[in-house]
N, C-alpha and C. Protein backbone atom coordinates (compact mmCIF):
# COMPACT_ATOMS: atom_id res chain seq x y z
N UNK A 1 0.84 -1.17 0.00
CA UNK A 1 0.00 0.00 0.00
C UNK A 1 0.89 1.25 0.00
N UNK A 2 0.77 2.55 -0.71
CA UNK A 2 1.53 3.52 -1.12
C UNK A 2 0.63 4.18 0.12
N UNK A 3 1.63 4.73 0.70
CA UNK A 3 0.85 6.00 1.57
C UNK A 3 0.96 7.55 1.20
N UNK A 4 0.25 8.10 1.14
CA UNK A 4 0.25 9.54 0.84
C UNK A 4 1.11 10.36 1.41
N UNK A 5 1.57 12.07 1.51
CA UNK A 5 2.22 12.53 2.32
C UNK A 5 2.21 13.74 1.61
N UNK A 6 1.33 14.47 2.36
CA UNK A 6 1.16 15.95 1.67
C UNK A 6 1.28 17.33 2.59
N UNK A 7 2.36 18.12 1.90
CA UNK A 7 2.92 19.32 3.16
C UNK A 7 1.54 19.94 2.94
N UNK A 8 0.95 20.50 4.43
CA UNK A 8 0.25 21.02 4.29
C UNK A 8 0.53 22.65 4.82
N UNK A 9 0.40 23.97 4.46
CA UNK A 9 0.82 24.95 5.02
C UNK A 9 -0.14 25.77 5.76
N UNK A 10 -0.19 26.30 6.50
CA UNK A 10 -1.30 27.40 7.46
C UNK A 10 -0.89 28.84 7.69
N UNK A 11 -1.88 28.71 7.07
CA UNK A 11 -1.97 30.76 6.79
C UNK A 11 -3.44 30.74 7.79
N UNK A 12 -3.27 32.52 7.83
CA UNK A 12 -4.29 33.28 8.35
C UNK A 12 -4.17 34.14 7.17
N UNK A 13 -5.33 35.13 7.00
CA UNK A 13 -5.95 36.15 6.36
C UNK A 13 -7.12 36.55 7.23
N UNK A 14 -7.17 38.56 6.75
CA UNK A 14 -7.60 39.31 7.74
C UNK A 14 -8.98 39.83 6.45
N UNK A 15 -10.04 40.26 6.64
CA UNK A 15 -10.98 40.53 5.96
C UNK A 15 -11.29 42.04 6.88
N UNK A 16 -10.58 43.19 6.46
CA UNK A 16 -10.14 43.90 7.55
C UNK A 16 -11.37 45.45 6.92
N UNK A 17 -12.86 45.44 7.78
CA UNK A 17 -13.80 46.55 7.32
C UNK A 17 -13.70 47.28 7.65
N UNK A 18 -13.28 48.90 7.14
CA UNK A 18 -13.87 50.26 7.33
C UNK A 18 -15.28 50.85 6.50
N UNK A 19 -16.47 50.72 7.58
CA UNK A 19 -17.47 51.21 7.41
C UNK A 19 -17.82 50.26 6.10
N UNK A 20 -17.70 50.61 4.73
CA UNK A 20 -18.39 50.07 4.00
C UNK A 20 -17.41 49.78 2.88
N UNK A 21 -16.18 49.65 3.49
CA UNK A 21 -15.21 49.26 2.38
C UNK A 21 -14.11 47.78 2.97
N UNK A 22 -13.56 47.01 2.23
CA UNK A 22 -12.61 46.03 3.09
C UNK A 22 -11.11 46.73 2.48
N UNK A 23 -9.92 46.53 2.87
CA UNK A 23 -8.67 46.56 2.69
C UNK A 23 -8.68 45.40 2.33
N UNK A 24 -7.61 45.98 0.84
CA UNK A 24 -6.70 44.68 0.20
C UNK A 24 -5.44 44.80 0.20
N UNK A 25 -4.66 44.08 0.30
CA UNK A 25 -3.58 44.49 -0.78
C UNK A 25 -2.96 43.89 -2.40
N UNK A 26 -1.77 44.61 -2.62
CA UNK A 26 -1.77 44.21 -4.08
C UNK A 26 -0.48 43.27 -3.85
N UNK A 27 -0.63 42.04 -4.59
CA UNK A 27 0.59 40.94 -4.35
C UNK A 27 1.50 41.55 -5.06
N UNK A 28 2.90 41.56 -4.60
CA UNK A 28 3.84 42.29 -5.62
C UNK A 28 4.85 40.65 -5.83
N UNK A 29 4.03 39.56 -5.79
CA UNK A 29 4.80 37.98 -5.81
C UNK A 29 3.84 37.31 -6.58
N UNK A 30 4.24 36.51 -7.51
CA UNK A 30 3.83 35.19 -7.99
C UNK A 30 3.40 34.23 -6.99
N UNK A 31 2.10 33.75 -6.45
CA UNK A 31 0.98 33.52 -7.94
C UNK A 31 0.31 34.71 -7.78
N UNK A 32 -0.55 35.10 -8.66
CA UNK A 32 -1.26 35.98 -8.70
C UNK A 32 -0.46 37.51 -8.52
N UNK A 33 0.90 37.45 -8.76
CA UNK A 33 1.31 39.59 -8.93
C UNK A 33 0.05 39.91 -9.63
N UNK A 34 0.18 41.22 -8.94
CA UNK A 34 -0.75 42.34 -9.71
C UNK A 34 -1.98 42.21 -9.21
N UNK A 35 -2.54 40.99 -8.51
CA UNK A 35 -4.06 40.99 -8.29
C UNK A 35 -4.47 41.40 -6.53
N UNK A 36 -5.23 41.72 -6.52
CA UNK A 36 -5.69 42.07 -5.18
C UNK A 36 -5.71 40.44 -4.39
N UNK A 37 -5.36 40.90 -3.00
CA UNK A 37 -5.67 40.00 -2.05
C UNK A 37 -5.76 40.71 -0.65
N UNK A 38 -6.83 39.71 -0.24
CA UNK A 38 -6.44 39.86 1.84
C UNK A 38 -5.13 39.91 2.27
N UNK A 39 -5.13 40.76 3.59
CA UNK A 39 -3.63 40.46 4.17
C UNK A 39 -3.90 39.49 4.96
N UNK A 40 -2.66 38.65 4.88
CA UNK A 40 -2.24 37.40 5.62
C UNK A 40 -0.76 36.96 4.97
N UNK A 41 -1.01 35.54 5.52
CA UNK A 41 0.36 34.70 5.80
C UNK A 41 0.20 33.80 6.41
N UNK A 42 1.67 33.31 6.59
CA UNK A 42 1.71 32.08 7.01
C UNK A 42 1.64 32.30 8.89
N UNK A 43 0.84 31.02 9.00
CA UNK A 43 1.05 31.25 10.68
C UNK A 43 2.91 30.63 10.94
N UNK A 44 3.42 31.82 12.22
CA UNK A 44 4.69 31.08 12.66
C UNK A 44 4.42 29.80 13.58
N UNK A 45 5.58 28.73 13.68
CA UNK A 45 5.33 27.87 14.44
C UNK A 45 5.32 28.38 16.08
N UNK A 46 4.60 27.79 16.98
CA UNK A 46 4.33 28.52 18.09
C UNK A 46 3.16 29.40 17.94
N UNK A 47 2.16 29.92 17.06
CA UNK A 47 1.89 30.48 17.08
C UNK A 47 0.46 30.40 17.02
N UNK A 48 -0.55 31.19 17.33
CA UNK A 48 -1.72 31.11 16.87
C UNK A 48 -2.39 31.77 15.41
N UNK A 49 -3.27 30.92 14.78
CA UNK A 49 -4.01 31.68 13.41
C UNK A 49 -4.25 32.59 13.50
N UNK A 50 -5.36 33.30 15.16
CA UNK A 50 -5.38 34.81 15.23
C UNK A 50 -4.31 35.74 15.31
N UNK A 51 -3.33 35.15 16.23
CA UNK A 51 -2.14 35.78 16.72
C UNK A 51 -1.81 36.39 15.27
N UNK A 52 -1.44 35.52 14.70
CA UNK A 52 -0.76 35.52 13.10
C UNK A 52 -1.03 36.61 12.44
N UNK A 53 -3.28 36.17 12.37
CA UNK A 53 -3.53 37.44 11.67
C UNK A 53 -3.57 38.46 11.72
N UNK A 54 -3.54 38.71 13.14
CA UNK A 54 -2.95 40.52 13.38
C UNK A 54 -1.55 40.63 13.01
N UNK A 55 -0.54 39.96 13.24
CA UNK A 55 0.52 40.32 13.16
C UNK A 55 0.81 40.44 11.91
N UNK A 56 0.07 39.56 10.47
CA UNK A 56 0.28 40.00 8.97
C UNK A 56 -0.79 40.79 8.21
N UNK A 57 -1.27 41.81 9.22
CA UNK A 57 -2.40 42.67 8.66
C UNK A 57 -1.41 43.98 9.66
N UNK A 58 -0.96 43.88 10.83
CA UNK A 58 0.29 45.11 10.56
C UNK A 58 1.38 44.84 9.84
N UNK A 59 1.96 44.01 9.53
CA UNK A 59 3.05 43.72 8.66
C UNK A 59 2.62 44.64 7.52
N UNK A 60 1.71 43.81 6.93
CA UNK A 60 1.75 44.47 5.59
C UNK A 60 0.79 45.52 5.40
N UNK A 61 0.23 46.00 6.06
CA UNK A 61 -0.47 47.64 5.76
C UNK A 61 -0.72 48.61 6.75
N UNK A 62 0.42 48.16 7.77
CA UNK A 62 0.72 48.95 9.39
C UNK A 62 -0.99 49.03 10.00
N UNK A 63 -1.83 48.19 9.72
CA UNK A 63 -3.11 48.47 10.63
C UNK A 63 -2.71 47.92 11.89
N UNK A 64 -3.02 48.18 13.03
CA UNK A 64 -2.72 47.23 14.46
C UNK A 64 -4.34 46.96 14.92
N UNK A 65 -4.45 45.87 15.00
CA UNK A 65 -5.90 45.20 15.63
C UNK A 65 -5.34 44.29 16.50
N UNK A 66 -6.10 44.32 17.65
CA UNK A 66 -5.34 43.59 19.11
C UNK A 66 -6.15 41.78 18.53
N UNK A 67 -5.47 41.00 18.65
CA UNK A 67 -6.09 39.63 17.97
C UNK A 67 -7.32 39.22 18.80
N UNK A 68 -7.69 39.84 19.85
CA UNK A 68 -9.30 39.73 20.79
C UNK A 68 -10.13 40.07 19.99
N UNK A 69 -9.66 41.21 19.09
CA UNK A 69 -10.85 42.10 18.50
C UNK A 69 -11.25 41.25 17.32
N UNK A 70 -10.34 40.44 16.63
CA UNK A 70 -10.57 39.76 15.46
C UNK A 70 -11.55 38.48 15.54
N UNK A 71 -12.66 38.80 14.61
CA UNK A 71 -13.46 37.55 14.82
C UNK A 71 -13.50 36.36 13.45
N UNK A 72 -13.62 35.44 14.34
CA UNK A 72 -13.21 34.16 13.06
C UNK A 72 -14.31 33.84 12.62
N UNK A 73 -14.08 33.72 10.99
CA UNK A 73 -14.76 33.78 10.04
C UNK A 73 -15.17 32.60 9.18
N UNK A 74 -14.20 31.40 9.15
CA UNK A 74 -14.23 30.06 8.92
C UNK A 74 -13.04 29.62 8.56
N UNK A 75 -12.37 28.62 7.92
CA UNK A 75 -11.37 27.94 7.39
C UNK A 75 -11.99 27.43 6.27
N UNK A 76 -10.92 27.73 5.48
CA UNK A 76 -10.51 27.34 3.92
C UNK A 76 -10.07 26.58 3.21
N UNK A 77 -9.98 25.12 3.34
CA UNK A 77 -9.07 24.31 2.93
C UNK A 77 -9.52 23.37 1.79
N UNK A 78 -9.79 24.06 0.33
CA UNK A 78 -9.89 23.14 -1.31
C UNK A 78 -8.59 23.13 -1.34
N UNK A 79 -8.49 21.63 -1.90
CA UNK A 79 -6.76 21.26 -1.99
C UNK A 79 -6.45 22.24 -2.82
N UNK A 80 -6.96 22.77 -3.85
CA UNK A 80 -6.50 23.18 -5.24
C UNK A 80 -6.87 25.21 -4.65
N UNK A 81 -6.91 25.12 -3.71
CA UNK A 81 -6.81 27.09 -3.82
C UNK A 81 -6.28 27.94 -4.25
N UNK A 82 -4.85 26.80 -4.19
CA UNK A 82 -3.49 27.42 -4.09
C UNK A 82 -2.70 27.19 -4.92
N UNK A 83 -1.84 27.47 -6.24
CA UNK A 83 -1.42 26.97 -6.95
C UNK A 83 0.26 26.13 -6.43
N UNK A 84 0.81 27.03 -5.54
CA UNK A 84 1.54 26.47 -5.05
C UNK A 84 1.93 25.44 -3.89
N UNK A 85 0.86 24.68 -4.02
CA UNK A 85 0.40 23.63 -2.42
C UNK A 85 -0.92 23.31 -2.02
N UNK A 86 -0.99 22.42 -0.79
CA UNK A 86 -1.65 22.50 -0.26
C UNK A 86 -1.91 23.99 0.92
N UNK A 87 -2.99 24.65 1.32
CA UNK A 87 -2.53 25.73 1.88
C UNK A 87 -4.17 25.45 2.75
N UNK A 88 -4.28 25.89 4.14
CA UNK A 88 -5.65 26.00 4.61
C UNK A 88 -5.29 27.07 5.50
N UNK A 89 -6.23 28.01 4.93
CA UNK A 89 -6.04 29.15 5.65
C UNK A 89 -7.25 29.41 6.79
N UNK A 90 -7.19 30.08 8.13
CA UNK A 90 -8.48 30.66 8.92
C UNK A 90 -8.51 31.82 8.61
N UNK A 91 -9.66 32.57 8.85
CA UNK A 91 -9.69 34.03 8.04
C UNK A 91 -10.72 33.93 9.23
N UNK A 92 -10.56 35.54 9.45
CA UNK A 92 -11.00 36.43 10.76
C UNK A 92 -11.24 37.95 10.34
N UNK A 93 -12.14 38.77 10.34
CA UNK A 93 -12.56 39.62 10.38
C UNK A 93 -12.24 40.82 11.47
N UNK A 94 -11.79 42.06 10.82
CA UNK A 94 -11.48 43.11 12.12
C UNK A 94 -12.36 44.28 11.29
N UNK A 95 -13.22 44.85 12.41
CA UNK A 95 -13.89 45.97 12.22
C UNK A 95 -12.78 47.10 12.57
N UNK A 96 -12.72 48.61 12.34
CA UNK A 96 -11.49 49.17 11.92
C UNK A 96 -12.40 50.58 11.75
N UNK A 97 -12.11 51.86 12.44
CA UNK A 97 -12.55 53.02 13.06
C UNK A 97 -12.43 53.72 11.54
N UNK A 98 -13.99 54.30 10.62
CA UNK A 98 -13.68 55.07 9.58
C UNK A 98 -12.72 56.15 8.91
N UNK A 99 -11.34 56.60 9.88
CA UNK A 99 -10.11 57.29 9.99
C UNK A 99 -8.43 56.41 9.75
N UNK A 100 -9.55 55.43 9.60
CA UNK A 100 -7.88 54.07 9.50
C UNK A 100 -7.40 54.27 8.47
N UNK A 101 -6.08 54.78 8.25
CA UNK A 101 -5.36 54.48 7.15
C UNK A 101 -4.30 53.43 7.32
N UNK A 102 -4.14 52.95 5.81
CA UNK A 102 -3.13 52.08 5.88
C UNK A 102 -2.05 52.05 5.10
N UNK A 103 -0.79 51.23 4.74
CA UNK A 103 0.23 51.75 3.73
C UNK A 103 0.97 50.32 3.67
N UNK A 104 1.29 50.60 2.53
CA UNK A 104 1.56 49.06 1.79
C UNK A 104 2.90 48.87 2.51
N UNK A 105 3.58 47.65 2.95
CA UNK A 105 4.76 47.28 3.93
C UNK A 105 4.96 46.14 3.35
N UNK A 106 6.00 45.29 4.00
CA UNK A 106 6.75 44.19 4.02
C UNK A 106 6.52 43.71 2.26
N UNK A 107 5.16 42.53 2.08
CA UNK A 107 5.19 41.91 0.98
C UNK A 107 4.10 42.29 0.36
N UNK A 108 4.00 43.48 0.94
CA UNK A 108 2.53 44.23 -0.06
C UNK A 108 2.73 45.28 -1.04
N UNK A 109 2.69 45.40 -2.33
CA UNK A 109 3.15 46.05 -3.58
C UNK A 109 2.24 47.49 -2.96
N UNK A 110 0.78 47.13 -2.78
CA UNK A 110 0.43 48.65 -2.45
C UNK A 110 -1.05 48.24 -1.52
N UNK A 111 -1.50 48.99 -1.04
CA UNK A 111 -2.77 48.77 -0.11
C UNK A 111 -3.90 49.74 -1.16
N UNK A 112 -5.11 49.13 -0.85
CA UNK A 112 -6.62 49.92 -1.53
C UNK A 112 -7.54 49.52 -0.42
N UNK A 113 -8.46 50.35 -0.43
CA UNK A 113 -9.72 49.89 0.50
C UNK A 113 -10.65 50.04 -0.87
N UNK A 114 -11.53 49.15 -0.87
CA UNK A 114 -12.64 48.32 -1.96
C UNK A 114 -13.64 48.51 -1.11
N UNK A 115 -14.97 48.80 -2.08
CA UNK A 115 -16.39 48.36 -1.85
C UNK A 115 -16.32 47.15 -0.82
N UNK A 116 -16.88 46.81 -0.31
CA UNK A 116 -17.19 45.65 0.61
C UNK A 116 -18.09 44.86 0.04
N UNK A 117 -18.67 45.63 -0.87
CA UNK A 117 -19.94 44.46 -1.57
C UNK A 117 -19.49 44.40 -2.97
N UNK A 118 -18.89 45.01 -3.43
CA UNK A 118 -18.34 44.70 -4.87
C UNK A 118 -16.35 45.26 -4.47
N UNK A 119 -15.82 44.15 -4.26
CA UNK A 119 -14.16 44.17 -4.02
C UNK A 119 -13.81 43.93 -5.42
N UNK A 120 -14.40 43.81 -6.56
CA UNK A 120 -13.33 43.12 -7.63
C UNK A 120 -13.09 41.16 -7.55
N UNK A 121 -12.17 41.05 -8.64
CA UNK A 121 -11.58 39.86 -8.89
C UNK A 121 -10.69 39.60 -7.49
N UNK A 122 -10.26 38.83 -6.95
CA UNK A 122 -9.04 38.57 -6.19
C UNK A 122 -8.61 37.77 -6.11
N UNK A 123 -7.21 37.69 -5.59
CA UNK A 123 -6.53 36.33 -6.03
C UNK A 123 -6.95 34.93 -4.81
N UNK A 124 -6.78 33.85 -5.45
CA UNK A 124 -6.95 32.72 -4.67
C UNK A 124 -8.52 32.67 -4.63
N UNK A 125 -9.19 32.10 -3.35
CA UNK A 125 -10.12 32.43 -2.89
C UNK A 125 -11.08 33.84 -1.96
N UNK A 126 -9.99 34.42 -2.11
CA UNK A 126 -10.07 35.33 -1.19
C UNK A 126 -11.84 36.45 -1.81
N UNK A 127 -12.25 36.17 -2.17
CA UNK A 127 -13.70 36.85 -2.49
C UNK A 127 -14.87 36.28 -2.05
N UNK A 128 -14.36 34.79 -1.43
CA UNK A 128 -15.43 33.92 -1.07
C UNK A 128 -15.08 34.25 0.53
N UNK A 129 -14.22 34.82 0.72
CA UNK A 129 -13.88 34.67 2.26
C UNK A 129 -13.99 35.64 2.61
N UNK A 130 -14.30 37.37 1.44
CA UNK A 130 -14.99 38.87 1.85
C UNK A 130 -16.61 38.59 2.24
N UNK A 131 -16.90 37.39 1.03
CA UNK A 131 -18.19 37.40 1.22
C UNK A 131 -18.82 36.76 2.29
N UNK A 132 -18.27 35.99 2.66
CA UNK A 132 -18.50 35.40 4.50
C UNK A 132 -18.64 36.49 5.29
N UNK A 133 -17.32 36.83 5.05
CA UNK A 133 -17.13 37.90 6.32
C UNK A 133 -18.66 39.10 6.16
N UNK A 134 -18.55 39.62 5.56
CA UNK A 134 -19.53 40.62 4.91
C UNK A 134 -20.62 39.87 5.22
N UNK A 135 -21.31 38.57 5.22
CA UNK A 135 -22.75 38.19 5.02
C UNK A 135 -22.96 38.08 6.95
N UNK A 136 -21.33 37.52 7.81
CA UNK A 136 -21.38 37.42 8.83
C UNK A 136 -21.48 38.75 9.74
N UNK A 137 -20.62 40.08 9.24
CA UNK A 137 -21.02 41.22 10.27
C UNK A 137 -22.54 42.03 9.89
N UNK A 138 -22.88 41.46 8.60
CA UNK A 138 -24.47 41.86 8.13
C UNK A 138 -25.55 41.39 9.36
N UNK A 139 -25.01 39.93 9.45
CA UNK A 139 -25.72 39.14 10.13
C UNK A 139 -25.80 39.28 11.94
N UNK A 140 -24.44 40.23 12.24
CA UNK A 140 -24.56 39.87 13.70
C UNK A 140 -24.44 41.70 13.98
N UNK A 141 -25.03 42.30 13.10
CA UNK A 141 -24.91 44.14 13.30
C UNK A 141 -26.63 44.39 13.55
């Protein structure tokens, strides 16, 4: 019998709302350069998914959200999301004071805040995981 053995990687992503818009940023890396995405990353070892996702939603667009404030939104894991792997990401939601600015950092080509109900194309899955988020703070506002 052949046994399987597949790296699996863990990311977080932040679905991060001001008032009636979400923050993206723009991948300045293969897969997907040029296309909009959530901020996230990989979780560090030791670490928690929330922990994570605050820490790669200031990384890359200097927002600071304390990881209490972030609410989880579901997990992601179609083998095929990702072109480069297996990848299952948790994605968490931060509500974010209508004065928030943000600025593109570490592995982010540039930051935009988007419609919340119409964000565009984005890379990966990441439009199915605005639209959670979005149907979930609809749902609990």
């Amino acid at each position: 019998m052949t046994e399987l053995v597949e790296n699996i990687r863990y990311t977080a992503d932040v679905v991060c709302i001001r008032g009636s818009e979400v923050l993206l940023i723009e991948r300045g890396w293969d897969p997907h350069k040029g296309m909009y995405a959530l901020p996230g990353g990989h979780v560090d070892p030791g670490e928690t998914s929330r922990n994570a996702a605050a820490r790669e939603l200031l990384e890359e667009t200097g927002v600071h959200v304390a990881p209490a404030n972030l609410v989880f939104v579901g997990v992601w894991d179609e083998p095929d999301r990702d072109p480069r792997g297996r990848y299952i990401t948790a994605a968490y939601a931060a509500i974010v004071p209508e004065d928030t600015t943000a600025r593109a950092w570490d592995d982010a080509a540039a930051v935009r805040w988007m419609p919340l109900d119409t964000p565009g194309t984005l890379a990966f899955d990441h439009g199915e995981i605005v639209t959670a988020a979005r149907r979930q703070s609809l749902h609990h506002s």
